[in-house]
N, C-alpha and C. Protein backbone atom coordinates (compact mmCIF):
# COMPACT_ATOMS: atom_id res chain seq x y z
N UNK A 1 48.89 -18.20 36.89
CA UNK A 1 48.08 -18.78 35.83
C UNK A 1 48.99 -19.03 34.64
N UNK A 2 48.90 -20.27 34.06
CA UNK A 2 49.62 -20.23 33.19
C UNK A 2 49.42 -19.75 31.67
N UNK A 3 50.20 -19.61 30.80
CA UNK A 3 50.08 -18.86 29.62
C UNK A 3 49.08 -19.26 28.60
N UNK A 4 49.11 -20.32 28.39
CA UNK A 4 48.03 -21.29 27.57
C UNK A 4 46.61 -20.87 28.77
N UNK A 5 45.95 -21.39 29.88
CA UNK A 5 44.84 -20.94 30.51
C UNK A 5 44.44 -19.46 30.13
N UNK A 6 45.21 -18.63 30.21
CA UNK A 6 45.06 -17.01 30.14
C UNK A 6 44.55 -16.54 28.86
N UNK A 7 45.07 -17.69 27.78
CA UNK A 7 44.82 -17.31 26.66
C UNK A 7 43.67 -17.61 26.26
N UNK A 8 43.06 -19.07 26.53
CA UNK A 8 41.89 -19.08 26.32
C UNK A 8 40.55 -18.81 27.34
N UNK A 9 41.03 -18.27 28.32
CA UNK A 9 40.30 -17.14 29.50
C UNK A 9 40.12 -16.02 28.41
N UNK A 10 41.08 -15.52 27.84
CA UNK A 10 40.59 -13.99 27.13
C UNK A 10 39.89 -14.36 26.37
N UNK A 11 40.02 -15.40 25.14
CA UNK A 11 39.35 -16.06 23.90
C UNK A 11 37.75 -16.08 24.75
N UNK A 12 37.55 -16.60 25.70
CA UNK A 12 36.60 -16.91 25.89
C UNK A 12 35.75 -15.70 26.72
N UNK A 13 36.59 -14.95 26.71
CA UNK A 13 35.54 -13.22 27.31
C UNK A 13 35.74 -12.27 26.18
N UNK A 14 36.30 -12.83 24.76
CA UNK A 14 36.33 -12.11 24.16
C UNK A 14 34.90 -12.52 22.80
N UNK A 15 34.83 -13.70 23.01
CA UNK A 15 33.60 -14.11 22.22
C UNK A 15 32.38 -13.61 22.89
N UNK A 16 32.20 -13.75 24.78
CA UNK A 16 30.97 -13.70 25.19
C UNK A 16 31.15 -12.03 24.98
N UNK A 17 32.05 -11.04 24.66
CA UNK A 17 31.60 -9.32 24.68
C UNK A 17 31.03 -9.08 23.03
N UNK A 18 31.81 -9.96 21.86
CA UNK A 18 31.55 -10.06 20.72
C UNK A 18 29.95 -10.61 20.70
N UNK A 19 29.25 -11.19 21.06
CA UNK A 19 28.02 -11.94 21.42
C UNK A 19 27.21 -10.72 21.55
N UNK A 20 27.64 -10.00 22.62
CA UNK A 20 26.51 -9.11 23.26
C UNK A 20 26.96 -7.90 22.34
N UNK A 21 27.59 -7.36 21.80
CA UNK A 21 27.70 -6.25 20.68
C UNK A 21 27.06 -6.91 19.61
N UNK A 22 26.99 -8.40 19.24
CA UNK A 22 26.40 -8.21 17.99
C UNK A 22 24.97 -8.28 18.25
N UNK A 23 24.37 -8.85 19.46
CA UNK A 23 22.84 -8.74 19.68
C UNK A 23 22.42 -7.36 20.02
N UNK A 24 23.58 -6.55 20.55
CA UNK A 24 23.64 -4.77 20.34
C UNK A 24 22.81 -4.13 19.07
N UNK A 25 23.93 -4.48 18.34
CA UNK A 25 23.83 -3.86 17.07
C UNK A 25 22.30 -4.68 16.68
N UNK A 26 21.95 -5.58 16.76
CA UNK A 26 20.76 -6.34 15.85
C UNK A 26 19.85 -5.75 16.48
N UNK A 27 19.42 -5.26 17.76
CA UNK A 27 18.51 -4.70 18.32
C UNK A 27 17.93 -3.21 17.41
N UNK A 28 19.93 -2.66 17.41
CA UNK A 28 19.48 -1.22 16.94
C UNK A 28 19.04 -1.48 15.66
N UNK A 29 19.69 -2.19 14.85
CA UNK A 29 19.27 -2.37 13.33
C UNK A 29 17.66 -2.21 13.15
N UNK A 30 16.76 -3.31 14.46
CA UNK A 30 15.78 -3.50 13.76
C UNK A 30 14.54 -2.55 14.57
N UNK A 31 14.88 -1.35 15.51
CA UNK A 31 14.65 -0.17 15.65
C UNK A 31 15.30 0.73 14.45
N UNK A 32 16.34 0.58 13.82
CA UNK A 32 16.60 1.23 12.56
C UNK A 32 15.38 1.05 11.72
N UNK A 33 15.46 0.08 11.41
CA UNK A 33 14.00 -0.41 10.54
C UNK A 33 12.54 -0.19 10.72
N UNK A 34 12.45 -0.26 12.06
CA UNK A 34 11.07 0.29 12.31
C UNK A 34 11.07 1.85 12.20
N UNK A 35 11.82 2.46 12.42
CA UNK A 35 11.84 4.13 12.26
C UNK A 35 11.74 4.05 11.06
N UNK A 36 12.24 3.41 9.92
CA UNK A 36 12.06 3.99 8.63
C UNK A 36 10.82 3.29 7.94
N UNK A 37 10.62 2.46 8.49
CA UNK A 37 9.58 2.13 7.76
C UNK A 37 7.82 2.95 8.37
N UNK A 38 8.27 3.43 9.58
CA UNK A 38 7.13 4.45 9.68
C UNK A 38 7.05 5.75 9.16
N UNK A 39 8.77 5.83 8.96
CA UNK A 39 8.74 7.60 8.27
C UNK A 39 8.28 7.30 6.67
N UNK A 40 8.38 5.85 6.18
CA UNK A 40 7.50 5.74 4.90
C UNK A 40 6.58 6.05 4.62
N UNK A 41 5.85 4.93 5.78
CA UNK A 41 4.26 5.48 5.86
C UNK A 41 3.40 6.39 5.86
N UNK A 42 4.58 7.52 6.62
CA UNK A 42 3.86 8.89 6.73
C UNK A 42 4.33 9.81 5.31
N UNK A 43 4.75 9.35 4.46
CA UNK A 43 4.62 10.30 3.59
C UNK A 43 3.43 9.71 2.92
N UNK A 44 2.66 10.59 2.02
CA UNK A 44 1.66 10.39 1.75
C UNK A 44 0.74 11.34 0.66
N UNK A 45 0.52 10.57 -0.48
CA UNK A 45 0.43 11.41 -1.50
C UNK A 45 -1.32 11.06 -1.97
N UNK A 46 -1.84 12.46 -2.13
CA UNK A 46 -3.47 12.40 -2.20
C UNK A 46 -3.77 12.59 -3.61
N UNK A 47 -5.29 11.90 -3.92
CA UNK A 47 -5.37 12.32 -4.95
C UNK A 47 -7.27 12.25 -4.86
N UNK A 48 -7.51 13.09 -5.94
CA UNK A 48 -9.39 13.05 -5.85
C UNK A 48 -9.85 11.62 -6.65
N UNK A 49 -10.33 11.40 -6.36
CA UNK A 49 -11.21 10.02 -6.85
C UNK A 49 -13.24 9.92 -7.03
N UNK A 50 -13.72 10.56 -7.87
CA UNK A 50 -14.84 10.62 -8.09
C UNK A 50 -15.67 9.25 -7.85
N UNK A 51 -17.05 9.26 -7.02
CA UNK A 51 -17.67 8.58 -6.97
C UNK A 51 -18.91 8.48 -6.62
N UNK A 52 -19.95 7.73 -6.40
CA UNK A 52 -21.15 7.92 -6.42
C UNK A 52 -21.73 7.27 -4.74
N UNK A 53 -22.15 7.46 -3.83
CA UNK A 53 -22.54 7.18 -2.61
C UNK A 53 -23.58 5.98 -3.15
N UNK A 54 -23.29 4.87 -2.34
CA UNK A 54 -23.50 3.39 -2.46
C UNK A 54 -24.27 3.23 -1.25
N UNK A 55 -24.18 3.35 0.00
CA UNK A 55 -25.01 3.33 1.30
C UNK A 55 -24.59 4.59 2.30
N UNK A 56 -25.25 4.57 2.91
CA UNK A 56 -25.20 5.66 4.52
C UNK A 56 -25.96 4.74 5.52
N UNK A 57 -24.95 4.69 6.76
CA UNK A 57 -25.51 4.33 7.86
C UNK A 57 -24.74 4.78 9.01
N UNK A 58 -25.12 4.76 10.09
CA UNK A 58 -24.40 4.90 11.90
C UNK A 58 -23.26 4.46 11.53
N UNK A 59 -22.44 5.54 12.45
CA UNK A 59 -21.13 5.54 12.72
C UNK A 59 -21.26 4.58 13.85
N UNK A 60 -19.89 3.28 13.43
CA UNK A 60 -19.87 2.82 15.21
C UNK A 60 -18.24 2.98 15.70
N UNK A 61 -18.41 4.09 16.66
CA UNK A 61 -17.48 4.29 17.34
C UNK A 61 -17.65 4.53 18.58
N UNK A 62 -15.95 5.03 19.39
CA UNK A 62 -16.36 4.69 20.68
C UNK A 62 -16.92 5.58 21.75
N UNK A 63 -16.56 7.11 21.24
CA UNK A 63 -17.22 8.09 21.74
C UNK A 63 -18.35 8.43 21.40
N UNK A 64 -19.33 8.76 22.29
CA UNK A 64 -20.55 9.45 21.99
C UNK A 64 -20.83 10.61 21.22
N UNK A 65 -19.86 11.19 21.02
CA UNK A 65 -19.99 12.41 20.42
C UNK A 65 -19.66 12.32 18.74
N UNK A 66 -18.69 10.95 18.58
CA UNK A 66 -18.68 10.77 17.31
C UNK A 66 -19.94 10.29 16.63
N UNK A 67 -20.82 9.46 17.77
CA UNK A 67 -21.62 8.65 16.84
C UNK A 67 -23.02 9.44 16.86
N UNK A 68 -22.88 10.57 17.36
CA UNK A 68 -23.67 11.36 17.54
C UNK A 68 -24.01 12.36 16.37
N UNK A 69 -22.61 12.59 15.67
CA UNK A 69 -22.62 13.58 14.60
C UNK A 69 -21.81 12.82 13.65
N UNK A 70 -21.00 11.54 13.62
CA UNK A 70 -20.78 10.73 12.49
C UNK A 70 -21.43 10.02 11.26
N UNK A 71 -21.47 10.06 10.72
CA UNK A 71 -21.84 8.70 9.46
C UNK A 71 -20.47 7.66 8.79
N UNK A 72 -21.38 6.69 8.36
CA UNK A 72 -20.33 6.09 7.72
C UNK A 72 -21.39 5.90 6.62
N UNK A 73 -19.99 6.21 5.43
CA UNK A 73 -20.35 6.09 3.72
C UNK A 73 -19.81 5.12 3.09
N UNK A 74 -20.27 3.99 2.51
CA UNK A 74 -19.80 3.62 0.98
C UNK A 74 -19.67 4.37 0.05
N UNK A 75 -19.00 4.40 -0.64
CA UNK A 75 -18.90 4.72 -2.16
C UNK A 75 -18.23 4.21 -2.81
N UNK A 76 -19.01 4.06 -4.63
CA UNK A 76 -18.30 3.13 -5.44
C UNK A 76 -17.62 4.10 -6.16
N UNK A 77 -16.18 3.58 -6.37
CA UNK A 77 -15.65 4.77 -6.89
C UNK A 77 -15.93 4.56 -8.62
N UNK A 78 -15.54 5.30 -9.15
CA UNK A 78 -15.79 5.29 -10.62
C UNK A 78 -14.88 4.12 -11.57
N UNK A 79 -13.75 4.11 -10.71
CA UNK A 79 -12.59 3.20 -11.48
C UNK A 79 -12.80 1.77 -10.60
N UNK A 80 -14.46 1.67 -9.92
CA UNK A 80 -14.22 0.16 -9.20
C UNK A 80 -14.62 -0.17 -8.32
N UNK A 81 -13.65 -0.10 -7.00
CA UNK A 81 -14.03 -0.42 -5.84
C UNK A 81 -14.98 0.64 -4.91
N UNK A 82 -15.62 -0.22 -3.82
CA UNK A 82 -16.39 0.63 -2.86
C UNK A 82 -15.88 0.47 -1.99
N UNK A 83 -15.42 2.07 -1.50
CA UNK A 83 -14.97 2.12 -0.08
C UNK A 83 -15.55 2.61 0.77
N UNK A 84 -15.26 2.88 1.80
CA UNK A 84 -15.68 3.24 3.22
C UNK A 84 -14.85 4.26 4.00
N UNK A 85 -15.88 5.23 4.00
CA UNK A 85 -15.35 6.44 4.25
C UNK A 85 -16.34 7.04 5.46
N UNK A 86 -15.98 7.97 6.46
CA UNK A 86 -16.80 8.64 7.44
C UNK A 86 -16.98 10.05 7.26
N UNK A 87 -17.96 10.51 7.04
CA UNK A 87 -18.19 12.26 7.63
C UNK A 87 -19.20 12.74 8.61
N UNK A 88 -19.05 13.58 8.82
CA UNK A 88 -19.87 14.31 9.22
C UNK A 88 -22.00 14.71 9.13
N UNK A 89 -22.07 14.28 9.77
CA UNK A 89 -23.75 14.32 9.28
C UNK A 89 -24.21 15.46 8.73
N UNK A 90 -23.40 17.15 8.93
CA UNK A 90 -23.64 18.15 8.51
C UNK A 90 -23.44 18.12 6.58
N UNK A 91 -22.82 17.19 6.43
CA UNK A 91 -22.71 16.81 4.27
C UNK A 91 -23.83 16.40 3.76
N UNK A 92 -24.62 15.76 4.77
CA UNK A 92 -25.51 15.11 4.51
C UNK A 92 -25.78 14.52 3.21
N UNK A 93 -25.13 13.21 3.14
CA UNK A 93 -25.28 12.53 1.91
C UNK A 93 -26.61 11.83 1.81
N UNK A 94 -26.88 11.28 0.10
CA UNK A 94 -27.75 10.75 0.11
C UNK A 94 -27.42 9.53 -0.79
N UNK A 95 -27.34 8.31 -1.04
CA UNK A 95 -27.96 7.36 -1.89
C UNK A 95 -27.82 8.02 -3.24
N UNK A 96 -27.12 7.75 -4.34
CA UNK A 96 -27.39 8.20 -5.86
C UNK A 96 -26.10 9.23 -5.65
N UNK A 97 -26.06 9.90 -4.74
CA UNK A 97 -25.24 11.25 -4.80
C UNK A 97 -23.73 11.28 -5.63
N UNK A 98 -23.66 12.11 -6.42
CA UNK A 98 -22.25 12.13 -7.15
C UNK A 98 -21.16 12.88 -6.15
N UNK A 99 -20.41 12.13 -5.37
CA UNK A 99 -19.19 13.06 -4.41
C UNK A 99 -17.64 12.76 -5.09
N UNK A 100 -16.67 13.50 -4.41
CA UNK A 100 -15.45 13.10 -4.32
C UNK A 100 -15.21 12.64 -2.99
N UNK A 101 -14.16 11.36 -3.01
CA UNK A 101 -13.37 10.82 -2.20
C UNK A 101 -11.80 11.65 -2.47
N UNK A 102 -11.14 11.36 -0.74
CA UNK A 102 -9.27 11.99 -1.01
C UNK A 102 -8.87 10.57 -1.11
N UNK A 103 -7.98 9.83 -2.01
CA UNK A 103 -7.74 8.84 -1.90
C UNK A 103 -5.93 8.70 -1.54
N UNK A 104 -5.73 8.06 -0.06
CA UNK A 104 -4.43 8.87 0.33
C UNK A 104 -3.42 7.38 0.36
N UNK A 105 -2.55 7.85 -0.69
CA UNK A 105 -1.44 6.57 -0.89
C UNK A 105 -0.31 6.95 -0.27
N UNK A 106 0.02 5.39 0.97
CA UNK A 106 0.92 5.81 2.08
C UNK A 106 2.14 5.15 0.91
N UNK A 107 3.49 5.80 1.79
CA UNK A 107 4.99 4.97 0.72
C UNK A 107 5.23 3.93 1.21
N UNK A 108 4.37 3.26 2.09
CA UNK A 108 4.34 1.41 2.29
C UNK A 108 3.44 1.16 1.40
N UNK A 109 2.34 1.87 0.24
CA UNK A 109 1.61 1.02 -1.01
C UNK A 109 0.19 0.80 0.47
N UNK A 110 0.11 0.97 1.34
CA UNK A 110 -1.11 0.99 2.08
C UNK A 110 -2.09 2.25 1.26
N UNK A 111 -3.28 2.13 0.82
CA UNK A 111 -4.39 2.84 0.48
C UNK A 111 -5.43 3.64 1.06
N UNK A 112 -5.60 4.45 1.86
CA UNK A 112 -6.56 4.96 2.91
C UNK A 112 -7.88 6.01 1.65
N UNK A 113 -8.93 5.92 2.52
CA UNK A 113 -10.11 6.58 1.74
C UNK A 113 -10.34 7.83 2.78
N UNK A 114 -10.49 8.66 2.28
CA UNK A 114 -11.26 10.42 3.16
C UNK A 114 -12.55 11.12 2.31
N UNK A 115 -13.32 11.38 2.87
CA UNK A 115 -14.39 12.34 2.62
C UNK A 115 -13.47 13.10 2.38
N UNK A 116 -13.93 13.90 1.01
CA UNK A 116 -13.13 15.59 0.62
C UNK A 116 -13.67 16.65 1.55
């Protein structure tokens, strides 16, 4: 084989290994990224949020046993919005009722609502 062929024989198995290391690395990067952006999510900082029960009705979920002993609540919170929250039928809310909500801020800025 001559010297010039050989050379661009390597050139050219040296781009297609460079190719597949860098679609390597881009894979891991953006499994890098998804790991951290879920370990964001899960941190998560609570806080009480006072509010007044807006409706009660049936839980719809998929087990029987939830919708059996579930509710689902509105409540308007004091600073605004009405959210939607689930407990237990043993709280037994009512319409008018003054409760607290856990209001749980994920470190992606996502907002979640909990019965206290």
């Amino acid at each position: 084989m001559r010297e010039e062929t050989k050379r661009r024989l390597e050139r050219q198995l040296m781009w297609q290994r460079m190719k597949w290391a860098a679609a390597g690395l881009g894979v891991v990067g953006l499994m890098a990224g998804g790991f951290w952006a879920t370990g964001l999510d899960a941190s998560i900082e609570t806080h009480r949020e006072p509010g007044v029960v807006a409706a009660v009705g049936p839980l719809f979920a998929k087990s029987t046993k939830a919708i059996e002993e579930g509710l689902a609540v509105d409540v308007k919170l004091d600073k605004g919005p009405v959210v939607h929250v689930t407990t237990l039928k043993t709280t037994d809310p009512h319409i008018g009722d003054h409760v607290e909500v856990a209001e749980h801020v994920h470190g992606t800025g996502r907002i979640t609502y909990s019965w206290k």
